[in-house]
Protein backbone atom coordinates (compact mmCIF):
# COMPACT_ATOMS: atom_id res chain seq x y z
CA UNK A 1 -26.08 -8.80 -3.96
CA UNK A 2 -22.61 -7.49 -3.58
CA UNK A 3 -21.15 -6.50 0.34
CA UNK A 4 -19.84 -3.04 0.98
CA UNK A 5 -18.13 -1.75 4.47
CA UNK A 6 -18.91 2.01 4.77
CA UNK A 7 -16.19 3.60 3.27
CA UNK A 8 -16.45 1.79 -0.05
CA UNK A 9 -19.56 3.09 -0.82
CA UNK A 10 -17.50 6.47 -1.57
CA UNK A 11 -14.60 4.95 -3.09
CA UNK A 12 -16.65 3.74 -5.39
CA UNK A 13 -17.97 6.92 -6.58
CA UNK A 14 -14.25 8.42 -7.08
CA UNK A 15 -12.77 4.69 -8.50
CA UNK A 16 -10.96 5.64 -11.95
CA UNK A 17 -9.07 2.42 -12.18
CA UNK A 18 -6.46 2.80 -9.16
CA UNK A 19 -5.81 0.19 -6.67
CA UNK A 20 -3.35 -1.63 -4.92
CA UNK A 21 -3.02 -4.39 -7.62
CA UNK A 22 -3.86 -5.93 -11.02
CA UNK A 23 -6.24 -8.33 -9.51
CA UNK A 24 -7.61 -5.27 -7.16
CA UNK A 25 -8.58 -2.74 -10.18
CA UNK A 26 -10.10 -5.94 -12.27
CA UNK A 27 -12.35 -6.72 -9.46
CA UNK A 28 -12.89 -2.80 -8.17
CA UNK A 29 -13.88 -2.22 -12.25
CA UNK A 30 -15.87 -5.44 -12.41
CA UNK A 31 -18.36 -4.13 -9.06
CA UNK A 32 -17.84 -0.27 -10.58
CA UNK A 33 -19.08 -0.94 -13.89
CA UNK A 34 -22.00 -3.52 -12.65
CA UNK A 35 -23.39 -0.64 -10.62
CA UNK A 36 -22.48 2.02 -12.88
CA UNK A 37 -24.55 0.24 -15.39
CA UNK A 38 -27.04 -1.35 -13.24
CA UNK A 39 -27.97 1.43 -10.35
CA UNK A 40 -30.82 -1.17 -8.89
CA UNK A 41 -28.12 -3.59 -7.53
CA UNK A 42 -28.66 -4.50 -4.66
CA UNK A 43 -26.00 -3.81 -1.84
CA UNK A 44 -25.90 -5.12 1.28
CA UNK A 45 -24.21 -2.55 3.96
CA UNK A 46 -21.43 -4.96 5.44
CA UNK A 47 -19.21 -4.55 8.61
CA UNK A 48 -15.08 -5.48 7.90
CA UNK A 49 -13.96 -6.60 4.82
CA UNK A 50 -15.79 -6.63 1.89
CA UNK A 51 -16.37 -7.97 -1.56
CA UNK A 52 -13.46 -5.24 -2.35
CA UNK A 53 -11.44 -5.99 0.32
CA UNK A 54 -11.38 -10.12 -1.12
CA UNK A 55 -9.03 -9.06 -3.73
CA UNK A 56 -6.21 -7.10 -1.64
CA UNK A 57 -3.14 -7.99 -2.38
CA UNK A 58 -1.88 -11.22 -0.25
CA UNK A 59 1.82 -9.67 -0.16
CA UNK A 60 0.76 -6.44 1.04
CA UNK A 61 0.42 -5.24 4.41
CA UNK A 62 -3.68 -5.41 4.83
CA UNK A 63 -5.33 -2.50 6.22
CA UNK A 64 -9.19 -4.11 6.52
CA UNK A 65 -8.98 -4.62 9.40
CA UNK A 66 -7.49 -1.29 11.08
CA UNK A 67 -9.38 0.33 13.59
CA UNK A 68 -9.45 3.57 11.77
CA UNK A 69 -10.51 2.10 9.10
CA UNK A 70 -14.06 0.36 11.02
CA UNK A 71 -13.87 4.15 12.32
CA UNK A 72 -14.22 6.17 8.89
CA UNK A 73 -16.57 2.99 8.04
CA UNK A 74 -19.44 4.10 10.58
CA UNK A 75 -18.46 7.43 10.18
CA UNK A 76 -19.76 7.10 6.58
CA UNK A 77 -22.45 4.78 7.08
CA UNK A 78 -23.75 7.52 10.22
CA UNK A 79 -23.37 10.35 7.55
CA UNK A 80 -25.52 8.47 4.82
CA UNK A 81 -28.09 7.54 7.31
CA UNK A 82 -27.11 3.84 6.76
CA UNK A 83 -26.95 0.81 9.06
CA UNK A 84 -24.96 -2.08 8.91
CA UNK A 85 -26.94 -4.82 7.21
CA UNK A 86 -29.05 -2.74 5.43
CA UNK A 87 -30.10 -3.92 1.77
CA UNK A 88 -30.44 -1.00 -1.06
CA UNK A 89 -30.07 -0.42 -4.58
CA UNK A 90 -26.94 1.29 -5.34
CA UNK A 91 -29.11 4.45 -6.70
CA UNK A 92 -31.08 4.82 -2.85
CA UNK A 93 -27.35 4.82 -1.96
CA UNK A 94 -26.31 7.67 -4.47
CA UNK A 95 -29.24 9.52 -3.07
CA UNK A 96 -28.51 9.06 0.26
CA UNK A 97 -25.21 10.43 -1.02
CA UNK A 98 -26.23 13.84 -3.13
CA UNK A 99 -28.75 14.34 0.29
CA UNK A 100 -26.12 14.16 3.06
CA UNK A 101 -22.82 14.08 1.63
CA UNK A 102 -20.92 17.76 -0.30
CA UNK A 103 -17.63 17.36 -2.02
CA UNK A 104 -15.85 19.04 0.78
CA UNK A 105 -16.41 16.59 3.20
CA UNK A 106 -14.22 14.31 1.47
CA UNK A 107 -11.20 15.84 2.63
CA UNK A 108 -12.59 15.49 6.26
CA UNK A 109 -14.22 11.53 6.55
CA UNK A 110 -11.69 10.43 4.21
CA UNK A 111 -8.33 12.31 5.31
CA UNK A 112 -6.23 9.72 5.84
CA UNK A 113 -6.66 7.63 2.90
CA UNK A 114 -4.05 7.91 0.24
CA UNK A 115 -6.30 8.20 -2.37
CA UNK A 116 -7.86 11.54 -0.74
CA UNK A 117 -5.48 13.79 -2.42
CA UNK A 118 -6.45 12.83 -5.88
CA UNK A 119 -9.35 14.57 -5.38
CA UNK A 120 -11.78 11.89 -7.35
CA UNK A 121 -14.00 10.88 -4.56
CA UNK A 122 -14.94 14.42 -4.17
CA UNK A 123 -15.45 14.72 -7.74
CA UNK A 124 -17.74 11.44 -7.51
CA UNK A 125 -19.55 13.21 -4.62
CA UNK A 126 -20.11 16.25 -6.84
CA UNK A 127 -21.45 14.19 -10.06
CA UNK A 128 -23.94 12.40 -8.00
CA UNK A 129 -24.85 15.18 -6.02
CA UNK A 130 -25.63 17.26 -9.43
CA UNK A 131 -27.65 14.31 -10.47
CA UNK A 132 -24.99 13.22 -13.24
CA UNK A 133 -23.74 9.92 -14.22
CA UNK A 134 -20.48 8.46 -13.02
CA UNK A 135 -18.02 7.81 -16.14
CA UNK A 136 -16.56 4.43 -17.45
CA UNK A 137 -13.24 3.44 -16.20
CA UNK A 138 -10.68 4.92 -18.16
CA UNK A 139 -8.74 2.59 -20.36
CA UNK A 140 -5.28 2.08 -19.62
């Protein structure tokens, strides 16, 4: 069972091997590529920091635990249709995703996160919501 706040479970779908750190990207990839590869893992809907959020970098300044950060979390989780503590397999979640969530919507539950302007998440939102499958992480 792996923990996910809100927001993570669309980070996920736009991950491409950013992060904050070394350690970060090996565990993001690690979760990425588990569900990528096995969609029936379970996921337990978590509130705070998460099984992503363990590997932050120690000598950055931590942003878990911001409030607008717990704010675009149950923003999200409201927009999927999700509650905290919920239990699903990663593929009810993509579903939940190509049902409620469109590409452009991104730019709007997710505007102030600094990986917004990449534009992957959206892409991620798009694949699933076309019924396609996420790609590997890019080697570096």
């Amino acid at each position: 069972m792996i923990g996910l706040r809100g927001h993570h479970l669309l980070c996920l779908l736009g991950y491409r091997g950013m992060g904050y750190s070394p350690a970060f990207c090996e565990n993001m990839t690690t979760v990425y590529e588990q569900l990528r590869t096995e969609p029936e893992t379970m996921i337990r809907v978590v509130l705070g920091p998460d099984d992503l959020c363990a590997e932050f970098p120690k000598d950055e300044v931590a942003h878990c635990e911001n409030r607008t950060v717990y704010q675009r979390d149950a923003e999200i989780v409201a927009k999927l249709g999700l509650e905290v503590g919920m239990e699903l397999t990663w593929s009810s979640i993509c579903g939940q995703v190509a049902l409620e969530v469109k590409p452009t919507d991104i730019s709007n539950l997710c505007a102030t996160c600094r990986w917004e302007p990449y534009g992957v998440c959206a892409e991620g939102v798009r694949i699933v919501g076309e019924g396609g499958a996420l790609p590997p992480v890019p080697r570096k």
